[in-house]
N, C-alpha and C. Protein backbone atom coordinates (compact mmCIF):
# COMPACT_ATOMS: atom_id res chain seq x y z
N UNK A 1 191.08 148.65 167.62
CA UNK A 1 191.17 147.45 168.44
C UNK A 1 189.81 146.76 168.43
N UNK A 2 189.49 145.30 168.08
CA UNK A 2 188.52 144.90 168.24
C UNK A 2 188.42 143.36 168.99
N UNK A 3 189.42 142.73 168.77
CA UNK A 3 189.77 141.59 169.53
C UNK A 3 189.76 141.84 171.30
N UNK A 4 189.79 141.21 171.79
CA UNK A 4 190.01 141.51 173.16
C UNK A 4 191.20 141.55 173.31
N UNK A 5 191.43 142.39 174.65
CA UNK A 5 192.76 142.70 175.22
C UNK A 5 192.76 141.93 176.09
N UNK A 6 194.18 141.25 176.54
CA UNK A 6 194.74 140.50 177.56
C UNK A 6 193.92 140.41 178.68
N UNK A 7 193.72 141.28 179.40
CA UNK A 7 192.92 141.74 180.56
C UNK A 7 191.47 141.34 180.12
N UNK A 8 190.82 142.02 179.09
CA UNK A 8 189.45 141.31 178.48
C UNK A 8 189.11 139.47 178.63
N UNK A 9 190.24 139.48 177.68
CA UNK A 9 190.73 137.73 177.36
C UNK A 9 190.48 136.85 178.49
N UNK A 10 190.98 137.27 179.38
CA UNK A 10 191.23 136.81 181.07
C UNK A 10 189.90 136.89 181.44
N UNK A 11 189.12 137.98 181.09
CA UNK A 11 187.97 138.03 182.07
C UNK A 11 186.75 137.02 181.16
N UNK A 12 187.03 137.36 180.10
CA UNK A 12 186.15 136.22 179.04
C UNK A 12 186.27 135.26 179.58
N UNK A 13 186.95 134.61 179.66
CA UNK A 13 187.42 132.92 180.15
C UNK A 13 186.64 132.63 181.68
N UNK A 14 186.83 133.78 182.37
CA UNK A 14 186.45 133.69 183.58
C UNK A 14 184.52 133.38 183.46
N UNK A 15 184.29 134.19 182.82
CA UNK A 15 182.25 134.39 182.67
C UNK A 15 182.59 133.21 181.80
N UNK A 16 183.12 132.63 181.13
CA UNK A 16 182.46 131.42 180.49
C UNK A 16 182.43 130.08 181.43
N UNK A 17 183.06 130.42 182.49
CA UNK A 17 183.61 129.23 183.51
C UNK A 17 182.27 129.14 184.50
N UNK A 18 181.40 131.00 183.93
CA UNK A 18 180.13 130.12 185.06
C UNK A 18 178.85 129.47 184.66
N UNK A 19 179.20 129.13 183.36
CA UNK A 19 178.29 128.58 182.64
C UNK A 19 178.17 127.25 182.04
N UNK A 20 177.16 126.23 182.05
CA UNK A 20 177.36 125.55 182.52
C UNK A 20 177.71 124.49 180.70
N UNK A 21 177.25 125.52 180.08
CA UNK A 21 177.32 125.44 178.46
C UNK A 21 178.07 126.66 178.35
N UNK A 22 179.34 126.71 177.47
CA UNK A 22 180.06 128.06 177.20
C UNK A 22 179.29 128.95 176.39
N UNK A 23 178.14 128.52 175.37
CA UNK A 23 177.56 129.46 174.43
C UNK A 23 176.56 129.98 175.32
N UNK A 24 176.24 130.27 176.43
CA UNK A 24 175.06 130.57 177.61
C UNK A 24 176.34 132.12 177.90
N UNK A 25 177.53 132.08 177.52
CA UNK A 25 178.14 133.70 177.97
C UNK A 25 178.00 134.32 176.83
N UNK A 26 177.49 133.87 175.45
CA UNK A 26 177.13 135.21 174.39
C UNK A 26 177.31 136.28 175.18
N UNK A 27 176.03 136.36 175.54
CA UNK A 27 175.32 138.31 175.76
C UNK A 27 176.48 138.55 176.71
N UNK A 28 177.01 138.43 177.49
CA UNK A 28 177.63 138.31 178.36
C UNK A 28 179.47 138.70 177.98
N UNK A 29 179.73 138.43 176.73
CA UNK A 29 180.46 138.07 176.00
C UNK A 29 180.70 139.54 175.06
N UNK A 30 179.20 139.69 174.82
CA UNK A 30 179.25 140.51 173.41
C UNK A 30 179.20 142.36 174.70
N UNK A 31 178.70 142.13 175.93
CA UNK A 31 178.59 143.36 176.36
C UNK A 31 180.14 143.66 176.32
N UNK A 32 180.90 142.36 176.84
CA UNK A 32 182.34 143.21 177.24
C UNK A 32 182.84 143.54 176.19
N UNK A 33 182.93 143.25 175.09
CA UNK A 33 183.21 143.67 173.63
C UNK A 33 182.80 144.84 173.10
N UNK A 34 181.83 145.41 173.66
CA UNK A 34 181.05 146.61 173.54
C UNK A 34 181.62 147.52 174.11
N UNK A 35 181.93 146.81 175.60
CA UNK A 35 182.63 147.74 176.57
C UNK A 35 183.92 148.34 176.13
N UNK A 36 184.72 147.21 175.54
CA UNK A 36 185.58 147.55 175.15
C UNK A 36 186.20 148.64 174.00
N UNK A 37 185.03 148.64 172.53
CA UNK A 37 185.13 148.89 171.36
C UNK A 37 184.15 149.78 171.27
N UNK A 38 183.02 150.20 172.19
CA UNK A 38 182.35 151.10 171.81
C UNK A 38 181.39 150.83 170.81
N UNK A 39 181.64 149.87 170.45
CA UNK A 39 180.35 149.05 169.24
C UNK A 39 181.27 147.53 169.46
N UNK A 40 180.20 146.49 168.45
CA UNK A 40 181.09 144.91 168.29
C UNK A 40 181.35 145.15 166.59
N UNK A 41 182.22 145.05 166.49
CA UNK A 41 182.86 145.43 165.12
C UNK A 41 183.36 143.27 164.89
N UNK A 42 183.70 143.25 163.82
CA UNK A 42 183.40 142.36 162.40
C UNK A 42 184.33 140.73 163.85
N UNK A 43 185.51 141.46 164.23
CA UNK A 43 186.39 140.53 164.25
C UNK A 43 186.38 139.98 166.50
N UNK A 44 185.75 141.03 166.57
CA UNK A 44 185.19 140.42 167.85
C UNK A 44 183.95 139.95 168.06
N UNK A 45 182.84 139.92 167.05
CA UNK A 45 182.38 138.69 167.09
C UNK A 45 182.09 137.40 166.58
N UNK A 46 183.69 137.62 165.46
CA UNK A 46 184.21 136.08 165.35
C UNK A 46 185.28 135.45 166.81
N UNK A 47 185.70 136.52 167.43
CA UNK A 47 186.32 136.33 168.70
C UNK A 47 185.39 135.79 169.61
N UNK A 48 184.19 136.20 169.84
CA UNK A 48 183.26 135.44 170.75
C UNK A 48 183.12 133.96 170.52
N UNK A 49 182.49 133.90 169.11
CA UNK A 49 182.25 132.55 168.56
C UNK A 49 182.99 131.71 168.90
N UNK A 50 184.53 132.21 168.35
CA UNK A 50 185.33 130.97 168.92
C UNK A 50 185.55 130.36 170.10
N UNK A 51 185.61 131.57 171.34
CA UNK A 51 185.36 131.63 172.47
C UNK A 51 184.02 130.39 173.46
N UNK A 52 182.97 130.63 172.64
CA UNK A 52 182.66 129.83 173.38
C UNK A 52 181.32 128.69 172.61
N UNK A 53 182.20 128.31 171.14
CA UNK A 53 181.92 126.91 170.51
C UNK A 53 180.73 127.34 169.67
N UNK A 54 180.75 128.55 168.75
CA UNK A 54 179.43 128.45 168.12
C UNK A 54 179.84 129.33 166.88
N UNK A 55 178.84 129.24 165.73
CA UNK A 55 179.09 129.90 164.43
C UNK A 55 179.36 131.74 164.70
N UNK A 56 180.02 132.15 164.01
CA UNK A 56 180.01 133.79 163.92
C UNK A 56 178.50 134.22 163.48
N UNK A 57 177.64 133.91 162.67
CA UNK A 57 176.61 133.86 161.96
C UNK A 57 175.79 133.39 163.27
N UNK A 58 176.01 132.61 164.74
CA UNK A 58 174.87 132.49 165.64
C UNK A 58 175.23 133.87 166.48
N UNK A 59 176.60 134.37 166.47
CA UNK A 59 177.01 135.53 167.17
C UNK A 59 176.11 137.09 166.19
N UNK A 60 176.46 136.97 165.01
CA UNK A 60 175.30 138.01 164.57
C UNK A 60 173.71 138.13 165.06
N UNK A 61 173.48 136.58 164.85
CA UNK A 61 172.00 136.77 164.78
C UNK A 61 171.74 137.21 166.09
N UNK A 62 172.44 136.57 167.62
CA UNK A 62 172.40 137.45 169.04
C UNK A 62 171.90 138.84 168.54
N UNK A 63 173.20 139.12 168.12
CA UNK A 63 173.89 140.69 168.26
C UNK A 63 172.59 141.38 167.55
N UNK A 64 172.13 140.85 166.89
CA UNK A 64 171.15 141.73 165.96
C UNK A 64 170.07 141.77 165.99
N UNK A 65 169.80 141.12 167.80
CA UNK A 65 168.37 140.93 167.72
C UNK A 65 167.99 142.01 168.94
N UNK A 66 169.62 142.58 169.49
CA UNK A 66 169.42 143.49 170.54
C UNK A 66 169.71 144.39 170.33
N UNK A 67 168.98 145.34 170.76
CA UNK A 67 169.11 146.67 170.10
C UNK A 67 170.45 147.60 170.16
N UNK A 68 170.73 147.24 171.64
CA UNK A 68 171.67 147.77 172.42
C UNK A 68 172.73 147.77 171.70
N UNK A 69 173.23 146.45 171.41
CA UNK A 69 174.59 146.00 170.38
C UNK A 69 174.46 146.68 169.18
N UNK A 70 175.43 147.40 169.17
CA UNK A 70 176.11 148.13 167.42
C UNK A 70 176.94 147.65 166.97
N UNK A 71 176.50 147.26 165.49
CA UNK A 71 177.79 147.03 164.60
C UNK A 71 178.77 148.06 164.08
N UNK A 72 178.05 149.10 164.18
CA UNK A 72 178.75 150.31 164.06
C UNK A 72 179.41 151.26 165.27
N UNK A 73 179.72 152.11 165.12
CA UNK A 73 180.52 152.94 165.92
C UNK A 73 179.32 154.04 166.14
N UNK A 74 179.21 154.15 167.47
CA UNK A 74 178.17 155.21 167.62
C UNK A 74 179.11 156.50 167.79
N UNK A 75 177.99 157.18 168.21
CA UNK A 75 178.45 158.30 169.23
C UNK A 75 179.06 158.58 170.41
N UNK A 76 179.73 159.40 170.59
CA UNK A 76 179.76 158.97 172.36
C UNK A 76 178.87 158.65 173.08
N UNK A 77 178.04 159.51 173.19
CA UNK A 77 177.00 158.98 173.38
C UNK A 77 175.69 159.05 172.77
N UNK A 78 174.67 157.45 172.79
CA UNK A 78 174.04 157.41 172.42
C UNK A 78 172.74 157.41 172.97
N UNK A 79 171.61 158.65 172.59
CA UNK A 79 170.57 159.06 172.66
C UNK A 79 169.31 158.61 171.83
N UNK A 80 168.21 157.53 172.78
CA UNK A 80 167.09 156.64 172.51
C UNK A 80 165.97 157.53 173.23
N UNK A 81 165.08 158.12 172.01
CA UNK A 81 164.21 158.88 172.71
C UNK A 81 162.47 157.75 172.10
N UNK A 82 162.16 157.34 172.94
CA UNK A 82 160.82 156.60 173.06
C UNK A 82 159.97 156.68 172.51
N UNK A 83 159.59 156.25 171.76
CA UNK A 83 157.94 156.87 170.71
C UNK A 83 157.30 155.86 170.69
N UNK A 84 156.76 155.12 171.87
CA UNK A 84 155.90 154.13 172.26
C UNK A 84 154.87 154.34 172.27
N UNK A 85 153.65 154.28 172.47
CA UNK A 85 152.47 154.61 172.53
C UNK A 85 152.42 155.85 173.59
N UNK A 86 152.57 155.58 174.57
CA UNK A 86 152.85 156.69 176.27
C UNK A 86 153.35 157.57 175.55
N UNK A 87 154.86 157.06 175.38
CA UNK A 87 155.88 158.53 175.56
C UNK A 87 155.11 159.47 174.21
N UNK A 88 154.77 158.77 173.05
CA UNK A 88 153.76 159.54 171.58
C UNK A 88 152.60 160.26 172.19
N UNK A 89 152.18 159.82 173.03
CA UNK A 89 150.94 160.82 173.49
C UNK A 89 151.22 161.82 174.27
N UNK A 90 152.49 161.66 175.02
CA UNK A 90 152.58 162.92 175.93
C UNK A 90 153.67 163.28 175.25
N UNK A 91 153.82 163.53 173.75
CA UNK A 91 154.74 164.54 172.70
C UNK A 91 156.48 164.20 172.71
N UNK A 92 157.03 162.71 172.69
CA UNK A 92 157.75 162.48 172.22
C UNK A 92 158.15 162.62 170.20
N UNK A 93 157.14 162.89 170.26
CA UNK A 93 156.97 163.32 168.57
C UNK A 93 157.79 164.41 168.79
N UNK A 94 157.28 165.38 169.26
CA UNK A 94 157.87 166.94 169.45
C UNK A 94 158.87 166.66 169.84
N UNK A 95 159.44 166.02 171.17
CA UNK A 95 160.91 165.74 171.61
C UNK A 95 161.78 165.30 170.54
N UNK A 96 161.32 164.44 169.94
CA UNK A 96 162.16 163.73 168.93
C UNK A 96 162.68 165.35 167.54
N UNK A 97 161.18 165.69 167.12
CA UNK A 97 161.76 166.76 166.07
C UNK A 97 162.99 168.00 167.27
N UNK A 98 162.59 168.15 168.28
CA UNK A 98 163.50 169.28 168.67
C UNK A 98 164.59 168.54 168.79
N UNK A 99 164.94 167.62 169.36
CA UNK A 99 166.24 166.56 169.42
C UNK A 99 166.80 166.59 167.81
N UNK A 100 166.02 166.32 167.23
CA UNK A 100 166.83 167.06 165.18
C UNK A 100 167.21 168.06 165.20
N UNK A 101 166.66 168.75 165.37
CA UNK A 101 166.89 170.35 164.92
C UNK A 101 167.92 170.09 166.10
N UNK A 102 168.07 170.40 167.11
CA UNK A 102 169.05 170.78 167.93
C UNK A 102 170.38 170.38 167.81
N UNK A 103 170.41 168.93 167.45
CA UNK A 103 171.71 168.17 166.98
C UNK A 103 172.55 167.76 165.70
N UNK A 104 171.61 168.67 164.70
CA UNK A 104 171.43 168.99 163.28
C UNK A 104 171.87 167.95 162.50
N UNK A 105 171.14 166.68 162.96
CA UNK A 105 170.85 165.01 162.36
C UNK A 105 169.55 164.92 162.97
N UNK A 106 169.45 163.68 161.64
CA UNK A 106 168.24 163.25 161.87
C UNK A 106 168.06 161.30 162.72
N UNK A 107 166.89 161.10 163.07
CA UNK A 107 167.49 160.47 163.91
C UNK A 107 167.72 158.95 163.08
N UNK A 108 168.52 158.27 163.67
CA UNK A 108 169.71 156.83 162.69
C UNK A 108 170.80 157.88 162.70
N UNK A 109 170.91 159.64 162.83
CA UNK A 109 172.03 159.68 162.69
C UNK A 109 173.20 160.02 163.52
N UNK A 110 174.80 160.32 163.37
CA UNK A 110 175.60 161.02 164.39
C UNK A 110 176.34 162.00 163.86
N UNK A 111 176.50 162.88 165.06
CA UNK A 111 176.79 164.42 164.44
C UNK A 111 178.25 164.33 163.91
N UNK A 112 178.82 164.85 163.55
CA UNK A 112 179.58 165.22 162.87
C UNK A 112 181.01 165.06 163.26
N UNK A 113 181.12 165.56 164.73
CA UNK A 113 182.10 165.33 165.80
C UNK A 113 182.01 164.43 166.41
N UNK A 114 181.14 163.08 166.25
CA UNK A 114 180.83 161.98 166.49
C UNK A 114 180.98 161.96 168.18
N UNK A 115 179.98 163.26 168.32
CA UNK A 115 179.57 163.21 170.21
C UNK A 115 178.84 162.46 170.08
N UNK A 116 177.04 162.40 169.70
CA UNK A 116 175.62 162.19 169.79
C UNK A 116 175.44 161.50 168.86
N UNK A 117 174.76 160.08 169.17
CA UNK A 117 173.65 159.87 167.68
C UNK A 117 172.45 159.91 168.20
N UNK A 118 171.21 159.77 167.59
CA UNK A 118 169.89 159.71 167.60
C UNK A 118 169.80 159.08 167.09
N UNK A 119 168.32 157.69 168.18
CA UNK A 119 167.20 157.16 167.47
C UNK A 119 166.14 157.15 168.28
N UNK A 120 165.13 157.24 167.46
CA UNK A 120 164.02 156.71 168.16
C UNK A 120 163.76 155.54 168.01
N UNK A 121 163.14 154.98 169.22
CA UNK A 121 163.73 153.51 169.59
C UNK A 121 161.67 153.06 170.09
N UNK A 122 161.51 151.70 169.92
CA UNK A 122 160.45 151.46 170.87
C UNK A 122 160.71 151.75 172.78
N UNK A 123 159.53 151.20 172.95
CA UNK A 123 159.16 151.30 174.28
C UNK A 123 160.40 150.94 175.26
N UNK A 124 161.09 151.97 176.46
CA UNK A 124 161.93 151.90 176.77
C UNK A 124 161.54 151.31 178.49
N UNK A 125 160.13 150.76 178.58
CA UNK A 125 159.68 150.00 179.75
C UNK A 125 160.07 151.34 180.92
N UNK A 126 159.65 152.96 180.41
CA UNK A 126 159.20 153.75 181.28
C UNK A 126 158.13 154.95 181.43
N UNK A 127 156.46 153.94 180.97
CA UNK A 127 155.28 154.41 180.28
C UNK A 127 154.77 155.33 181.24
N UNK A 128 155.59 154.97 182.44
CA UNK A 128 154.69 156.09 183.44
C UNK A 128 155.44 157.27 183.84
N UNK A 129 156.53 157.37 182.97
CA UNK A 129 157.23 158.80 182.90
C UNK A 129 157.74 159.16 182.03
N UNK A 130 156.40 159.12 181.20
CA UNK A 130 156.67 160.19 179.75
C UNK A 130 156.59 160.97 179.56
N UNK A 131 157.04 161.78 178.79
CA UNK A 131 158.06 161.05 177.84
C UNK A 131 159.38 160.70 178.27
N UNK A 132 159.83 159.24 177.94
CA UNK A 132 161.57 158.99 178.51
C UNK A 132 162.43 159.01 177.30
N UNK A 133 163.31 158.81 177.75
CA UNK A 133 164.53 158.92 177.01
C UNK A 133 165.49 158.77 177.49
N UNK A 134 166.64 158.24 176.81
CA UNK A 134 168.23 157.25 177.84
C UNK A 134 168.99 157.88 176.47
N UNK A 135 170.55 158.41 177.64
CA UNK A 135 171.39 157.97 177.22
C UNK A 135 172.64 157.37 178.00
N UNK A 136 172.96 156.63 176.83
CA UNK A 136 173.90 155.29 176.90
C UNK A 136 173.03 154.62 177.72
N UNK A 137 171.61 154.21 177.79
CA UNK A 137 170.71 153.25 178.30
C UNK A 137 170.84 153.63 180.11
N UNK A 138 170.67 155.34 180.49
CA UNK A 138 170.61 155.75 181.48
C UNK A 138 169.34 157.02 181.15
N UNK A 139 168.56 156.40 182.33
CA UNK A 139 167.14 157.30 181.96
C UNK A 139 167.05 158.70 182.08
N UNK A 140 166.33 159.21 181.59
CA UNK A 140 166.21 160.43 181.91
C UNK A 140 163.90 160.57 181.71
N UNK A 141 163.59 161.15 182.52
CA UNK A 141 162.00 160.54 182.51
C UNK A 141 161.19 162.20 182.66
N UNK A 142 160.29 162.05 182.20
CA UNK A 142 159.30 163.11 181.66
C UNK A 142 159.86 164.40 180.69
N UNK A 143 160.94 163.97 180.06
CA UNK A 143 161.69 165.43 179.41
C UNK A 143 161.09 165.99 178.61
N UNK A 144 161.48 167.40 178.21
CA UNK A 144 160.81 168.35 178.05
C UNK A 144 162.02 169.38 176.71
N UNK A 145 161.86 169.60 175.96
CA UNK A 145 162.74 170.43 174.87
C UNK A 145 163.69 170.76 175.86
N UNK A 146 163.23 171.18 176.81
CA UNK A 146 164.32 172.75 177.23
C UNK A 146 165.03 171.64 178.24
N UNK A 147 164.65 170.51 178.62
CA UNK A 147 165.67 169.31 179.73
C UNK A 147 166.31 168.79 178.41
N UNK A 148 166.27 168.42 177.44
CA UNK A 148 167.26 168.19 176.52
C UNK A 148 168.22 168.81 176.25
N UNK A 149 167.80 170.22 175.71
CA UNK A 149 168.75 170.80 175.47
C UNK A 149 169.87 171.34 177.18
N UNK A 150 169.42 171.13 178.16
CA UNK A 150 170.53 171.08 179.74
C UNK A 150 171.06 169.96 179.56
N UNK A 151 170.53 168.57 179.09
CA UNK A 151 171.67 167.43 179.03
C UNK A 151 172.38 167.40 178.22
N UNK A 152 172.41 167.88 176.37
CA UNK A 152 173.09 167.56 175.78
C UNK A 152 174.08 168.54 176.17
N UNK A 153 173.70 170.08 176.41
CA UNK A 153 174.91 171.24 176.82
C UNK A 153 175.64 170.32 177.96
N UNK A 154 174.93 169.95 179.00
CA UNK A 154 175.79 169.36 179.58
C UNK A 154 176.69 168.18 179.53
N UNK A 155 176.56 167.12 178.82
CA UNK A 155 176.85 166.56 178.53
C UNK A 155 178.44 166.76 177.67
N UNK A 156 177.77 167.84 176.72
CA UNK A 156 178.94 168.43 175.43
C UNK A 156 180.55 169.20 176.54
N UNK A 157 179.02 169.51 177.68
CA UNK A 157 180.89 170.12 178.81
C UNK A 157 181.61 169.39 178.94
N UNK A 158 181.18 167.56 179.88
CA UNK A 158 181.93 166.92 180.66
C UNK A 158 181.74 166.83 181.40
N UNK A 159 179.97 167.74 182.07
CA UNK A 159 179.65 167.83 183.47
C UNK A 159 178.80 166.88 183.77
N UNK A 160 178.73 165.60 182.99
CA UNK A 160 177.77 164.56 183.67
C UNK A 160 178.72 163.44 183.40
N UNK A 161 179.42 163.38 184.84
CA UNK A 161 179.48 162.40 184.89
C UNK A 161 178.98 160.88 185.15
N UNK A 162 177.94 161.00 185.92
CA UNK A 162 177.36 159.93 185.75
C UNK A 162 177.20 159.20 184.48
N UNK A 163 176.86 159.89 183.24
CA UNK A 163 177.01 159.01 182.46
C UNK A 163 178.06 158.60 181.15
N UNK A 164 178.54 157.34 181.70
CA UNK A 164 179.34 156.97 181.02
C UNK A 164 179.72 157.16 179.41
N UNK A 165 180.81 156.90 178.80
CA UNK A 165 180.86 156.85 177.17
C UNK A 165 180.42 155.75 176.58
N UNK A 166 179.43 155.37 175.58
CA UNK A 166 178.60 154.31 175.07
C UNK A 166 179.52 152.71 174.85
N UNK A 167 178.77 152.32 175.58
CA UNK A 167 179.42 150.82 175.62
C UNK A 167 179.71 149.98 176.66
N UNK A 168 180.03 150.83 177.99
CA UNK A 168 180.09 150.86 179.36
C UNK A 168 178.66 150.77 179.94
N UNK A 169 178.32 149.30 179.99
CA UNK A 169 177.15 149.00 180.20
C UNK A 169 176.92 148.98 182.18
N UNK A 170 177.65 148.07 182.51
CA UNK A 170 177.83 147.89 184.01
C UNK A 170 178.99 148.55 184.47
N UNK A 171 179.25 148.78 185.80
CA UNK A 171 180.02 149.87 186.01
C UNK A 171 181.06 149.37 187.57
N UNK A 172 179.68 148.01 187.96
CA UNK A 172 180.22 146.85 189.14
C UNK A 172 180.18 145.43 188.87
N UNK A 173 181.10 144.86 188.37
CA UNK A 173 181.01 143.68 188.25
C UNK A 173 181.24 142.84 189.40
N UNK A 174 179.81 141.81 189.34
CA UNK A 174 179.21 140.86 190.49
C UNK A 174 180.50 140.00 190.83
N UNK A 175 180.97 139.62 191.91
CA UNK A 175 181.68 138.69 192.61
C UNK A 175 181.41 137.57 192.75
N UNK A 176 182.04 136.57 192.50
CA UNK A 176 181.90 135.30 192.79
C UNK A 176 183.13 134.67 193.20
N UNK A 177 182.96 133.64 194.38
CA UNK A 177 183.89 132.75 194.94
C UNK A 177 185.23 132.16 194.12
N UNK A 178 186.26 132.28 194.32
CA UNK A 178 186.98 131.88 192.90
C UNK A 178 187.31 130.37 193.02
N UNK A 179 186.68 129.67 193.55
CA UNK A 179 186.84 127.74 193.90
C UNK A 179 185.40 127.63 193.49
N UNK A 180 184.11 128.71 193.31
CA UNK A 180 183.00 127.86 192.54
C UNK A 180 183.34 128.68 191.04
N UNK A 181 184.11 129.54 190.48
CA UNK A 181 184.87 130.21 189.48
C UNK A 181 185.26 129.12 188.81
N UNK A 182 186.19 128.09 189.13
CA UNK A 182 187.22 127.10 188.93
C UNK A 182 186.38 126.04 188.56
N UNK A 183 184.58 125.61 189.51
CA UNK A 183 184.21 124.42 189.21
C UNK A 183 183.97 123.78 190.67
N UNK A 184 184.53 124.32 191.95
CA UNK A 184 184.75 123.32 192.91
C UNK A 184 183.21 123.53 193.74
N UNK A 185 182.96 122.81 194.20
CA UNK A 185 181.63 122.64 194.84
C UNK A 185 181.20 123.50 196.33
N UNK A 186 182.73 123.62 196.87
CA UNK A 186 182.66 124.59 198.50
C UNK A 186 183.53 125.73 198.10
N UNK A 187 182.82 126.84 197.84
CA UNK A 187 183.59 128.07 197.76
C UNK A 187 184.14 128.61 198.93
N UNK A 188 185.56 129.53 198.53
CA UNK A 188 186.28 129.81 199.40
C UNK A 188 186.03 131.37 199.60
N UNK A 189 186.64 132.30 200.56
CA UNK A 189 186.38 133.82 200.71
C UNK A 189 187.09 134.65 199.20
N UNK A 190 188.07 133.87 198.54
CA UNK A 190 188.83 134.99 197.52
C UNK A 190 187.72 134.75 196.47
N UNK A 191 187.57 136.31 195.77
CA UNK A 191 186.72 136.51 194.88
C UNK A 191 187.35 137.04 193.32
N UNK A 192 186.36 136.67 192.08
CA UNK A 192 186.88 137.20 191.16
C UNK A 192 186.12 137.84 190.29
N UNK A 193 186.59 138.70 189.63
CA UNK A 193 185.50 139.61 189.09
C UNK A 193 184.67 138.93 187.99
N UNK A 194 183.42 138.89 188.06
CA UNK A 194 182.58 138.68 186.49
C UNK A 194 181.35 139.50 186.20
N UNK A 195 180.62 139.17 185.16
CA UNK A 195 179.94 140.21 184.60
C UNK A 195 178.67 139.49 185.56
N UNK A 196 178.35 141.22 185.90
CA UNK A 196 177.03 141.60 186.72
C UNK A 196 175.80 141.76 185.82
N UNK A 197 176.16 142.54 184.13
CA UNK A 197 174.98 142.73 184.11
C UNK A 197 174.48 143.60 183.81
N UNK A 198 173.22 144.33 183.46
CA UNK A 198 172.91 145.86 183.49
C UNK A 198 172.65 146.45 184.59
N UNK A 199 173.71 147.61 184.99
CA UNK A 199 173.71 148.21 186.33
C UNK A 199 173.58 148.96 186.38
């Protein structure tokens, strides 16, 4: 499935209605597509484009300038371990080789059972608790070999739930009035769902 679903479709229309230019819901656009597909694959983001008045080729260049967005199919989940200047000095080097060996890929890659991928990624804007590392872009801060290997075991159970399967970026989508939804100038109490965002 890569097109949006009915329910998607509906909510697309809705985030483009709060903008005041439809090509201003890209990112916005391309998360729920993510959400949906687990990566943005070929034909949903010619679905965006059309969506909201712009080339497929301006929908790549978005998509490819953020890291977050995959054209590919990750892992379930996906694991960004930091090798910024910080997290490199306090032995994300080392994190990163035990994160190989442990998941027996290297990192760009996903295992086999297509749980985990690995990359090392730049600076994940958390220099003062290094070394960090996210997965599915949920932190985890000062880790240590032996806290890796408790998240991925845990993880491999089912026992963290907190974090979601890759793609499931926000988890509450922000409310808005559904008469300033529509365009109308005095909003009313009924609300409708749109995208919040990174949450």
């Amino acid at each position: 499935m890569s097109r949006f679903i009915d329910e998607n479709l509906r909510l697309a229309r809705e985030i483009i209605a709060r903008y005041p230019k439809p090509r201003s819901a890209m990112i916005p656009l391309l998360h729920l597509a993510q959400e949906q597909n687990g990566y943005v694959p070929q034909d949903a983001m010619e679905e965006v484009a059309e969506l909201v008045g712009v080339s497929s080729a301006e929908v790549l260049g978005t998509l490819s300038f953020y890291e977050m967005f995959k054209q590919i199919q990750p892992g379930r989940y996906q694991v960004n371990i930091c090798h910024g200047i910080s997290c490199f000095l306090c032995g994300a080097g080392e994190l990163l080789s035990h994160a190989e060996e442990k998941l027996g890929i290297k990192s760009g890659g996903t295992t086999p059972d297509g749980m985990f991928s690995l990359e090392a990624v730049e600076c994940i804007a958390a220099c003062t608790e290094a070394p960090a590392l996210q997965v599915n872009y949920r932190y985890s801060h000062r880790s240590t070999s032996e806290g890796f290997d408790e998240l991925v075991d845990a993880l491999a159970a089912g026992d963290r739930t907190d974090i979601p399967e890759h793609g499931i970026l926000a988890t509450v989508r922000q409310r808005i009035p559904s008469e300033r939804a529509a365009g109308a100038s005095s909003p009313d109490v009924s609300e409708v769902p749109v995208w919040l965002g990174e949450g």
